[in-house]
C-alpha atoms as a PDB file:
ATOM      1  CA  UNK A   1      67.121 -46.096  14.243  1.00  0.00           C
ATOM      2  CA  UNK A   2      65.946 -44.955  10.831  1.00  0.00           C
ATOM      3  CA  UNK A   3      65.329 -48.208  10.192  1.00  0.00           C
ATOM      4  CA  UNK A   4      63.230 -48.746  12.780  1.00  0.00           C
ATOM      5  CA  UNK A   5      61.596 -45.069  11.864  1.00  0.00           C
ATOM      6  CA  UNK A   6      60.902 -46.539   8.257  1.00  0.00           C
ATOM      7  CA  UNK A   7      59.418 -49.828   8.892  1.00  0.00           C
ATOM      8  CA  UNK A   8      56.926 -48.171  11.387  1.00  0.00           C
ATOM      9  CA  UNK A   9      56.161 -45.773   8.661  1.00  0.00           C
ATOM     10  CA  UNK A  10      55.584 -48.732   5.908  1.00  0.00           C
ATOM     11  CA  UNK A  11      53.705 -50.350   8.728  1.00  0.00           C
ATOM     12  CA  UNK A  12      51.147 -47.191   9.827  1.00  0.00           C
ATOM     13  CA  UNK A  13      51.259 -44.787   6.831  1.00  0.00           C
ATOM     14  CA  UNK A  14      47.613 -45.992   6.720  1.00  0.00           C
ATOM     15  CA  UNK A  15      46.692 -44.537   9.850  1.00  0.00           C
ATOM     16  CA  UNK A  16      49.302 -41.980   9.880  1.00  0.00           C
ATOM     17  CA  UNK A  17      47.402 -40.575   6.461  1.00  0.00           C
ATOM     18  CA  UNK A  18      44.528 -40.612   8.950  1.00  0.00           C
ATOM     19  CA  UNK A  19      45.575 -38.421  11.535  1.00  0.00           C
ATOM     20  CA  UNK A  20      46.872 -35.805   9.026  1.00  0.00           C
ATOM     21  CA  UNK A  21      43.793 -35.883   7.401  1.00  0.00           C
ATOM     22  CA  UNK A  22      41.461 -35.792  10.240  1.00  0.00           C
ATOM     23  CA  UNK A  23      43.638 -32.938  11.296  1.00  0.00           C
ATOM     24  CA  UNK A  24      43.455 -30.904   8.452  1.00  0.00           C
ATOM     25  CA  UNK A  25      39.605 -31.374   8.895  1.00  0.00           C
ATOM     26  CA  UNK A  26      39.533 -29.882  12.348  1.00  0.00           C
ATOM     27  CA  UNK A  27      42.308 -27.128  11.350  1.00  0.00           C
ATOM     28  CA  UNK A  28      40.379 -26.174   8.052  1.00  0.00           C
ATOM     29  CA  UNK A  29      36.927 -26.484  10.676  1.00  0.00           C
ATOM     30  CA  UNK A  30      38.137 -24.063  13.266  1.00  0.00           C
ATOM     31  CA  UNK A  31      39.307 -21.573  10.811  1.00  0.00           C
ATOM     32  CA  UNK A  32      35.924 -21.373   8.848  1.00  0.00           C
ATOM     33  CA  UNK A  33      34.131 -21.014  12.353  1.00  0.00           C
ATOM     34  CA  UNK A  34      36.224 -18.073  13.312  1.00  0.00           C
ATOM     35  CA  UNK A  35      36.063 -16.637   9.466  1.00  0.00           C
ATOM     36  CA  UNK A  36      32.384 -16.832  10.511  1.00  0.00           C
ATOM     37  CA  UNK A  37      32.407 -15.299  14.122  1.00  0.00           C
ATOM     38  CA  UNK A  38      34.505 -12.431  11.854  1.00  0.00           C
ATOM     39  CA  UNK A  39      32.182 -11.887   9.669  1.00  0.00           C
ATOM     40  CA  UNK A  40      29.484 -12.124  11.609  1.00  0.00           C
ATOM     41  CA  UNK A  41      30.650  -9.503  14.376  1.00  0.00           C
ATOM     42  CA  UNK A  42      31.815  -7.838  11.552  1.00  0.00           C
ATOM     43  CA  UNK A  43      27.603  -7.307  10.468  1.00  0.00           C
ATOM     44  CA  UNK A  44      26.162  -6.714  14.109  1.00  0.00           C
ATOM     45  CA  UNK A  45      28.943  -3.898  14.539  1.00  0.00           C
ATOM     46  CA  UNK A  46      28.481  -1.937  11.501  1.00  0.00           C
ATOM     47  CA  UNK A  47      24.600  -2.313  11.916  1.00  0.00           C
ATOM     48  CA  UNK A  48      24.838  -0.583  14.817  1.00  0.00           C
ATOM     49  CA  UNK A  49      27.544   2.071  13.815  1.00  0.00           C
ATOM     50  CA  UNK A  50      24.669   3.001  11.491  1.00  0.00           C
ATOM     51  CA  UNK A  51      21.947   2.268  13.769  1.00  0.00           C
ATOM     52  CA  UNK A  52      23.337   4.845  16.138  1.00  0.00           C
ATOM     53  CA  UNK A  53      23.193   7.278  13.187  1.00  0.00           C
ATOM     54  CA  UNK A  54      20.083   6.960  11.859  1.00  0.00           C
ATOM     55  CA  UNK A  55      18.625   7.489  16.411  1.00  0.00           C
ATOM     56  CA  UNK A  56      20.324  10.428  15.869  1.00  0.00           C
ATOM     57  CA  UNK A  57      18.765  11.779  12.790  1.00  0.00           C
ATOM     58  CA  UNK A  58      15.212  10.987  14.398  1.00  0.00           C
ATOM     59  CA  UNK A  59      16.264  12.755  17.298  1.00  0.00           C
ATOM     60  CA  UNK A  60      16.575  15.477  15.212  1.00  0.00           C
ATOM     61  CA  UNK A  61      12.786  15.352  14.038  1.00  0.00           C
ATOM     62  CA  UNK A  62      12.087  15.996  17.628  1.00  0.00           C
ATOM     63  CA  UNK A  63      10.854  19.670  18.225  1.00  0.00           C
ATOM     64  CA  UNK A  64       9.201  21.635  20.722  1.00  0.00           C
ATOM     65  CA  UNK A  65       6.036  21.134  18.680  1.00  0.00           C
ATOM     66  CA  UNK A  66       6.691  17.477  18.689  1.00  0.00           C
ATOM     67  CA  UNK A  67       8.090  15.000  16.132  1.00  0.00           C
ATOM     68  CA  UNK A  68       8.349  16.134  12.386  1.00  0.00           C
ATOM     69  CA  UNK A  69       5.459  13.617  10.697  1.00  0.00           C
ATOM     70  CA  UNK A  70       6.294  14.874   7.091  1.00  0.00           C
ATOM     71  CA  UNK A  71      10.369  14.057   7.768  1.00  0.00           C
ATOM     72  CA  UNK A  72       9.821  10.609   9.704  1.00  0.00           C
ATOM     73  CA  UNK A  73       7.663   9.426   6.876  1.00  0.00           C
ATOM     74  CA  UNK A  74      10.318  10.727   4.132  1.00  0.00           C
ATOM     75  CA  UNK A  75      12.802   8.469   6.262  1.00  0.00           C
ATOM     76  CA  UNK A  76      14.248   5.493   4.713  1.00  0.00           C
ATOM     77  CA  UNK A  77      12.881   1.969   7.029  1.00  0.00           C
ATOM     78  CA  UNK A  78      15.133   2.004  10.175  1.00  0.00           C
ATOM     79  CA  UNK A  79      16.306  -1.555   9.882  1.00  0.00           C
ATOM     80  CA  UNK A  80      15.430  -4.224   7.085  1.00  0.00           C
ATOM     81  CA  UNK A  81      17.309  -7.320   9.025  1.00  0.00           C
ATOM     82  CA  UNK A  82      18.113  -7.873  12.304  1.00  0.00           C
ATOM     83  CA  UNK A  83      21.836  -9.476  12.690  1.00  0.00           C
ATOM     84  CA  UNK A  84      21.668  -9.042  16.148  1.00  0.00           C
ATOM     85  CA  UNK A  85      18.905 -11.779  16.542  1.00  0.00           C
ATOM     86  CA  UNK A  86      19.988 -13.525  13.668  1.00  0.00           C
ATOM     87  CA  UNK A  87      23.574 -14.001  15.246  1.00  0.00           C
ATOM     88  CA  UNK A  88      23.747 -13.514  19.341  1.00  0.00           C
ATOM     89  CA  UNK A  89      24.165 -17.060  20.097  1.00  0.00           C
ATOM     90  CA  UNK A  90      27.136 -16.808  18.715  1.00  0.00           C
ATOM     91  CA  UNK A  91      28.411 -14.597  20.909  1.00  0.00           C
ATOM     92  CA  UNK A  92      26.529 -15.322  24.283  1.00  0.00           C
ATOM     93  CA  UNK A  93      29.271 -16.635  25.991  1.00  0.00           C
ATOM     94  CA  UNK A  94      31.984 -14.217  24.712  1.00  0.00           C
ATOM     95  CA  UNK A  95      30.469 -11.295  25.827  1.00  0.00           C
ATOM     96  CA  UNK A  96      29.681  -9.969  29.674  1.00  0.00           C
ATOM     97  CA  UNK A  97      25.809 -10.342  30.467  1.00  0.00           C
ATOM     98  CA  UNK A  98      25.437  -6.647  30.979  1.00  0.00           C
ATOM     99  CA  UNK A  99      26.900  -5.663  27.040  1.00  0.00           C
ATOM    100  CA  UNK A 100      24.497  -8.255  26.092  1.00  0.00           C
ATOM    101  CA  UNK A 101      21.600  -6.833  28.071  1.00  0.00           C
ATOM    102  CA  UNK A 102      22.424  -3.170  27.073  1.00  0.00           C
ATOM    103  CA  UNK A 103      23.052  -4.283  23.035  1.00  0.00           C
ATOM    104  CA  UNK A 104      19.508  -6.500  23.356  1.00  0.00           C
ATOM    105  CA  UNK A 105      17.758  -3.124  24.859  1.00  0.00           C
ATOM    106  CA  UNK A 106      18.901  -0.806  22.099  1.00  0.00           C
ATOM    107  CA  UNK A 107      17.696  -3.406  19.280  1.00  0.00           C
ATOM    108  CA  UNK A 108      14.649  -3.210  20.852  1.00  0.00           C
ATOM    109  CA  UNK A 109      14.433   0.227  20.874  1.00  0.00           C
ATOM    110  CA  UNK A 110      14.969   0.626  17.332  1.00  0.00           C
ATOM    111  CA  UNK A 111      12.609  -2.126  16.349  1.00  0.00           C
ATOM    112  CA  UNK A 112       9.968  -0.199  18.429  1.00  0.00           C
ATOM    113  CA  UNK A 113      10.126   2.985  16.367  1.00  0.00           C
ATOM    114  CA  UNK A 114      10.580   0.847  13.010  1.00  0.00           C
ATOM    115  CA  UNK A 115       6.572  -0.260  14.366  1.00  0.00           C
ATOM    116  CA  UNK A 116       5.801   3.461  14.653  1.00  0.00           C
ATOM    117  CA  UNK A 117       7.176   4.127  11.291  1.00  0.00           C
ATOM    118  CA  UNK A 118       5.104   1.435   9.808  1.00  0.00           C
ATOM    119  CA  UNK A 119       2.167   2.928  11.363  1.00  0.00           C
ATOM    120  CA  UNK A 120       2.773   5.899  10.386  1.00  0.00           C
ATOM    121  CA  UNK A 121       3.429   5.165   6.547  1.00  0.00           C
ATOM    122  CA  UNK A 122      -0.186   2.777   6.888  1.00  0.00           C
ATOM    123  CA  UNK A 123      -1.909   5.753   8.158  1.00  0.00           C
ATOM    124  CA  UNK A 124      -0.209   7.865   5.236  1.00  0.00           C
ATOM    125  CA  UNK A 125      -0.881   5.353   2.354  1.00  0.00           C
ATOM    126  CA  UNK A 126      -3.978   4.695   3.403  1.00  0.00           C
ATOM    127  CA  UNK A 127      -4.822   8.638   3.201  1.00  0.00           C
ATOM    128  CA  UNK A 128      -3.984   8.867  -0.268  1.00  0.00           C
ATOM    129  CA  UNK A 129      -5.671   6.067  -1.342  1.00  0.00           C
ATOM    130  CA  UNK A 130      -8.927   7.723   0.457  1.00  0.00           C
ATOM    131  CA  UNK A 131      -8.330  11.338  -0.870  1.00  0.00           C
ATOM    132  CA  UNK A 132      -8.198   9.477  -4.461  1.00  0.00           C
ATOM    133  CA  UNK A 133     -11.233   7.614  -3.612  1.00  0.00           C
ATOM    134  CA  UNK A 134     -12.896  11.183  -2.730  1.00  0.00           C
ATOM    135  CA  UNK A 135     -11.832  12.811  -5.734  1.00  0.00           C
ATOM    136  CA  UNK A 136     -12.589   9.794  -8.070  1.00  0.00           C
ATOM    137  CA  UNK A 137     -16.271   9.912  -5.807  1.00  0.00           C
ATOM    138  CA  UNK A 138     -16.716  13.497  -6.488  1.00  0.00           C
ATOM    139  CA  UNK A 139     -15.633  13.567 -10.557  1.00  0.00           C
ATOM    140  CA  UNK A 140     -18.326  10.533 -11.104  1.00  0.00           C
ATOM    141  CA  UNK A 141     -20.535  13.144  -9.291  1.00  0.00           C
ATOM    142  CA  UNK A 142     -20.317  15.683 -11.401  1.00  0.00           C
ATOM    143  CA  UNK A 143     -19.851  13.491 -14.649  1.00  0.00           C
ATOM    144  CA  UNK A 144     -23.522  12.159 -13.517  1.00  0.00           C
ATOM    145  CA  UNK A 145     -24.845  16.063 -12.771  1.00  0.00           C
ATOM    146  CA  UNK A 146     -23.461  17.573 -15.739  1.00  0.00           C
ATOM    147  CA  UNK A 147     -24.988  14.599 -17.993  1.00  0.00           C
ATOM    148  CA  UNK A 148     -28.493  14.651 -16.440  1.00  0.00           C
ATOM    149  CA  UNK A 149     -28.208  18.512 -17.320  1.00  0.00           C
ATOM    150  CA  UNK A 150     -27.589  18.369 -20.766  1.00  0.00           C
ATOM    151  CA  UNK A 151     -29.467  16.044 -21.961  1.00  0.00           C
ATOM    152  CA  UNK A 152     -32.422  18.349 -21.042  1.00  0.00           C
ATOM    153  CA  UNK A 153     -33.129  21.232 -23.615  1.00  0.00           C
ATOM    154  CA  UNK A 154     -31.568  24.372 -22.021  1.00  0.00           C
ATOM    155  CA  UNK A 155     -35.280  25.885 -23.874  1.00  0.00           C
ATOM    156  CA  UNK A 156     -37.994  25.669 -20.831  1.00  0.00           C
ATOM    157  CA  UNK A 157     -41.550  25.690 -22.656  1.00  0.00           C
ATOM    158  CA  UNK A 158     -41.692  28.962 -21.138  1.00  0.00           C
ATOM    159  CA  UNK A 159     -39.236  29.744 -22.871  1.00  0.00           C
ATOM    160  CA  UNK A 160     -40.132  28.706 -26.078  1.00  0.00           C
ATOM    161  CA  UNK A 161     -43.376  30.371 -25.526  1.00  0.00           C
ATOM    162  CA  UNK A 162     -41.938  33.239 -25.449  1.00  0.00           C
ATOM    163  CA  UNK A 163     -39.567  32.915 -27.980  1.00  0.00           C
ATOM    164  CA  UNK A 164     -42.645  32.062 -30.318  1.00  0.00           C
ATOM    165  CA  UNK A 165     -44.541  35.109 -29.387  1.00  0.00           C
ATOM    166  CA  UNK A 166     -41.813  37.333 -29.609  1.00  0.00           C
ATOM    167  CA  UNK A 167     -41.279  35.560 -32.834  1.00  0.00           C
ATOM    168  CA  UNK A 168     -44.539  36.152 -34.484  1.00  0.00           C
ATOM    169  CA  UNK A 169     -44.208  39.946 -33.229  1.00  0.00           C
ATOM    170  CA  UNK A 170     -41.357  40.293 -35.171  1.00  0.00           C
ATOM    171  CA  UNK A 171     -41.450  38.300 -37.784  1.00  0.00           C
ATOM    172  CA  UNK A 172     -45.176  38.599 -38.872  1.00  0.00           C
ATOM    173  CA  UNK A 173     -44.363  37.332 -42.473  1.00  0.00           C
ATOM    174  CA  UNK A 174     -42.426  34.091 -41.777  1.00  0.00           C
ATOM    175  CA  UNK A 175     -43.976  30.904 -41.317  1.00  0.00           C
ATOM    176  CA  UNK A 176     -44.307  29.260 -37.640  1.00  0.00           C
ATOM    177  CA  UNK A 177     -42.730  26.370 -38.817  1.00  0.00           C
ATOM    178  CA  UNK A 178     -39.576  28.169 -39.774  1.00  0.00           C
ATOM    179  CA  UNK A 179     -40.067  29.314 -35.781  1.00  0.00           C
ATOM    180  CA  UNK A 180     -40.160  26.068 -34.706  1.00  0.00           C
ATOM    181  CA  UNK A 181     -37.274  24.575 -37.318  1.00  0.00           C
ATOM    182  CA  UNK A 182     -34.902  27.156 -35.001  1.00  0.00           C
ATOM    183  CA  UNK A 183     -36.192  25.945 -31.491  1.00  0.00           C
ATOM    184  CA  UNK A 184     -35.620  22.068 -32.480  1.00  0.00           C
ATOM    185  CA  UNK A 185     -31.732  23.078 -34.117  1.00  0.00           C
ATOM    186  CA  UNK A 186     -31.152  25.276 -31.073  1.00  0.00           C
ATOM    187  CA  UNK A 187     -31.701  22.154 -28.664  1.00  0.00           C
ATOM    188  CA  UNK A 188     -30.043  19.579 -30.938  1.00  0.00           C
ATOM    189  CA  UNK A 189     -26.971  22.186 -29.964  1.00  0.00           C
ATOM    190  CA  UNK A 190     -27.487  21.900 -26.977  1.00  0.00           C
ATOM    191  CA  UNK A 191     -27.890  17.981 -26.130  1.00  0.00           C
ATOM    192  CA  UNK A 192     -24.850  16.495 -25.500  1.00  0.00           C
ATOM    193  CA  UNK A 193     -26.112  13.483 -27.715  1.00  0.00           C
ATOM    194  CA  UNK A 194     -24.760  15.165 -30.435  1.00  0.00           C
ATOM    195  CA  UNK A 195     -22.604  17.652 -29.082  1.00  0.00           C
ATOM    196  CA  UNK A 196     -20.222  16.596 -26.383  1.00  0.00           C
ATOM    197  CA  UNK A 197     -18.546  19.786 -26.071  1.00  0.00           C
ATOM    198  CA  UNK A 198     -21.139  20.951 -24.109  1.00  0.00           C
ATOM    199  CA  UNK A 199     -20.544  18.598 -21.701  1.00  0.00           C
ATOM    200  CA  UNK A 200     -16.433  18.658 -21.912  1.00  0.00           C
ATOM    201  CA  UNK A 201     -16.870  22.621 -21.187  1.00  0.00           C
ATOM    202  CA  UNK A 202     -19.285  22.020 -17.783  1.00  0.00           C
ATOM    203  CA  UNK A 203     -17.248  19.289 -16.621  1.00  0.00           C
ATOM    204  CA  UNK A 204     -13.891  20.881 -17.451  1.00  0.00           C
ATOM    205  CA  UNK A 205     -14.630  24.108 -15.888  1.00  0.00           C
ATOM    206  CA  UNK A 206     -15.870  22.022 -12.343  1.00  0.00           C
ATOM    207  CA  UNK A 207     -13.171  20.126 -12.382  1.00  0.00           C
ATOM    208  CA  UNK A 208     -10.754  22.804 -12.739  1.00  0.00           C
ATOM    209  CA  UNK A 209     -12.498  24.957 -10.009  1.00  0.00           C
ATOM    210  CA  UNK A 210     -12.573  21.517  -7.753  1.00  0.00           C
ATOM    211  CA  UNK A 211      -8.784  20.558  -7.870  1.00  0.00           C
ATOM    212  CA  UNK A 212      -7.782  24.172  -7.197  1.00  0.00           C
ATOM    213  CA  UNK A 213      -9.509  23.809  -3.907  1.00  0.00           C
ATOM    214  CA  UNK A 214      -8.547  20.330  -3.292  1.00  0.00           C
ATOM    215  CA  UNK A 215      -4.637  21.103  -4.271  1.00  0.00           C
ATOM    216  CA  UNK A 216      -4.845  24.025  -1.605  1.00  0.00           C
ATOM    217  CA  UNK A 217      -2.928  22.894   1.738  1.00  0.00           C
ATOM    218  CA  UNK A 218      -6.020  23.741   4.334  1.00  0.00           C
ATOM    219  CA  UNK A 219      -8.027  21.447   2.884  1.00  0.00           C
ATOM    220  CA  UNK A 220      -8.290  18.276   4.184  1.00  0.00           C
ATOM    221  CA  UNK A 221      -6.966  17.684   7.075  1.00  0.00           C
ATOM    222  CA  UNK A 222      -3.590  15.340   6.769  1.00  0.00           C
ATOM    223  CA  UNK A 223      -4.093  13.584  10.371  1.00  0.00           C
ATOM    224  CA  UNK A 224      -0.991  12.069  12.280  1.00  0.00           C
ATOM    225  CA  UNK A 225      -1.661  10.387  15.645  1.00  0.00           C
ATOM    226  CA  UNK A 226      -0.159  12.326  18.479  1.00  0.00           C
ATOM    227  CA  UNK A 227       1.022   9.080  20.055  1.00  0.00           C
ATOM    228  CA  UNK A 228       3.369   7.816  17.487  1.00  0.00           C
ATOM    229  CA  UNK A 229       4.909  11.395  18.578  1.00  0.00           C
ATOM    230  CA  UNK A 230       5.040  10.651  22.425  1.00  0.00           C
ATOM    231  CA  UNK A 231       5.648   6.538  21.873  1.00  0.00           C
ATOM    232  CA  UNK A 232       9.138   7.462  19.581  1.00  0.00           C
ATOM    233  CA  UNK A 233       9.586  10.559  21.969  1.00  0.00           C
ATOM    234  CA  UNK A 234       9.689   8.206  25.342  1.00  0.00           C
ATOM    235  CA  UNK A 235      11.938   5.822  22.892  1.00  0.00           C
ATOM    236  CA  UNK A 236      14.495   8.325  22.786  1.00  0.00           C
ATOM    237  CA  UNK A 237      14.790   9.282  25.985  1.00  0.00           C
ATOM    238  CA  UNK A 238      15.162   5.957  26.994  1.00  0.00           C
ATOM    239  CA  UNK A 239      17.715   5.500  24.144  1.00  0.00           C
ATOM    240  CA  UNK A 240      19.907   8.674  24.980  1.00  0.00           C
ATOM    241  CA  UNK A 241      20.602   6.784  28.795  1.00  0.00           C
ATOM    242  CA  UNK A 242      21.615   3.459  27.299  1.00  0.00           C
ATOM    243  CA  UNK A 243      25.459   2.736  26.669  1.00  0.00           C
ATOM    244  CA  UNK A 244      26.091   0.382  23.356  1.00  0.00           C
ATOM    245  CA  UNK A 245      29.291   1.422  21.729  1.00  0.00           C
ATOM    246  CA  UNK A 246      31.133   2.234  25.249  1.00  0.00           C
ATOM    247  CA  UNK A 247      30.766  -1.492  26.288  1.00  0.00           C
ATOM    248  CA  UNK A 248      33.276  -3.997  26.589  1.00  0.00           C
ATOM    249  CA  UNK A 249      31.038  -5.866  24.562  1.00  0.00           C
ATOM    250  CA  UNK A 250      30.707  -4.073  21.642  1.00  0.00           C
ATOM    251  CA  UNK A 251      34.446  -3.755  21.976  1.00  0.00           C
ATOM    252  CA  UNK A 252      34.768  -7.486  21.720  1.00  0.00           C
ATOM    253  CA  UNK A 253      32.853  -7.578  18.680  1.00  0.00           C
ATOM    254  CA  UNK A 254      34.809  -5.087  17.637  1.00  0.00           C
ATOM    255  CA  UNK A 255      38.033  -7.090  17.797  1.00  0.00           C
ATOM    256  CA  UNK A 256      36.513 -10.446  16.725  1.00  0.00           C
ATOM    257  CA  UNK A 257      35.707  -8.554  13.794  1.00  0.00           C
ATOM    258  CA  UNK A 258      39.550  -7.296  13.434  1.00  0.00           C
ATOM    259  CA  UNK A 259      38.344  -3.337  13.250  1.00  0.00           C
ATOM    260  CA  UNK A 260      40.255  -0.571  14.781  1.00  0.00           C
ATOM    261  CA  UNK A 261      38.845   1.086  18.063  1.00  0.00           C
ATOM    262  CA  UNK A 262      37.215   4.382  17.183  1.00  0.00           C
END
C-alpha cells in the first residue's frame, strides 16, 4: 500500500506541487481580501465615530440668533476624504439596504455643510483681500494728496506780500534781498524735494488717524449670508432624525473591522 502511495507520488509530485501551490495562492488571496475589508471598515467606522462628533460641535454653533459665523469659519474642514464613497462597494452586499440608505444620507449631509463651509471661508477670504485692497486704495490716496501738497510752497504770494511789507516796516535798514533770501530758504523747508520729513509727518499722522478707525469693530460691515445659517440649520435637523451608529449596518462594519461594540 505504501508502495503504491509512493509510486503515485514519484508519478504526480508535478501536479501535486500544483495544487499546493495554487492553493496557497487562493489561501494567501482570501486572507489579503479580508485584511482589506478590515481595514477598510476599519476607516468608514472611525470616520464616522468622528463625523458624528464634529455634527455635534456645529450643532453647538446653533443659537437663537442663528449659527455662530466667526466659530464655523474657525472650524477645521469637516471631511478631507470620503471612505464611504471610496469603499461602499465593498460592502453593498454585506450590509441591509436600509443601513446603507441611512449611512449614504448622513455622508451626504455632512458633505452638504462641508459646501457651506467653503462658502463661507470664500466669502471670508475674499473680504480680507477687499478690505486690503481698500486700505492699500486709500494709503496711495493720501500718499498722492499729501505729495501734491508739499510740493507747493506753504508761502501764498499773499503771504509773502505781507511778509515783505511787514518786513520793510520792521526792518527799514536791511536789504530786500536779505527779505527775499528768507522767503526762498523758508520754502526749500518746506518742499518735500528736499525735505521728506514733511511729508513722513502728514502721511504718518493720516495714516495713524485712518487705521484707528478702520481697526474699530463698527466699521465695515463683516457680511455673512443668512442662508448658509438656515441651509446648515435645515441640515441638522434633518441629521438629528437619522439613525447611523444604531444600525445593524454600522454594527457589521463594526465587526468586520474586529472593534468592540460601544
Amino acid at each position: 500500500m505504501i508502495d503504491i502511495f509512493l509510486d503515485f507520488l514519484r508519478v504526480n509530485w508535478v501536479n501535486i506541487l500544483l495544487i499546493i501551490v495554487g492553493a496557497s495562492a487562493i489561501f494567501v488571496y482570501i486572507w489579503q481580501e479580508r485584511e482589506r475589508e478590515k481595514d477598510y471598515a476599519s476607516m468608514i467606522v472611525l470616520q464616522i465615530d468622528e463625523l458624528q462628533e464634529r455634527m455635534q460641535q456645529i450643532q453647538s454653533y446653533i443659537s437663537d440668533n442663528g449659527l455662530d459665523f466667526k466659530a464655523f469659519y474657525e472650524s477645521l474642514p469637516l471631511i478631507n476624504e470620503n471612505y464611504w464613497d471610496r469603499y461602499k462597494h465593498v460592502f453593498i452586499r454585506k450590509i441591509d439596504n436600509k443601513s446603507y440608505h441611512n449611512i449614504n444620507k448622513f455622508y451626504q449631509y455632512v458633505l452638504s455643510i462641508k459646501e457651506q463651509q467653503e462658502i463661507l471661508r470664500t466669502l471670508q477670504k475674499n473680504y480680507f483681500f477687499l478690505k486690503q485692497q481698500a486700505i492699500a486704495n486709500t494709503e496711495f490716496s493720501y500718499i498722492d494728496r499729501i505729495i501734491s501738497a508739499t510740493e507747493q510752497s506753504i508761502i501764498s504770494p499773499d503771504l509773502v506780500e505781507k511778509s515783505k511789507n511787514d518786513f520793510l516796516k520792521e526792518n527799514k535798514n536791511e536789504n530786500l534781498n536779505q527779505f527775499v533770501g528768507k522767503v526762498l530758504e523758508q520754502i526749500s523747508l518746506n518742499n518735500p524735494n528736499n525735505n521728506l520729513d514733511v511729508f513722513w509727518s502728514v502721511y504718518n499722522q493720516k495714516r495713524s488717524k485712518f487705521l484707528g478707525i478702520v481697526n474699530n469693530n463698527q466699521v465695515l460691515t463683516d457680511y455673512s449670508p443668512l442662508q448658509i445659517s438656515h441651509t446648515i440649520n435645515s441640515i441638522l435637523k434633518q441629521y438629528s432624525m437619522l439613525e447611523v451608529t444604531g444600525t445593524d449596518g454600522y454594527r457589521k462594519l463594526r465587526k468586520i473591522a474586529k472593534m468592540t461594540d460601544k
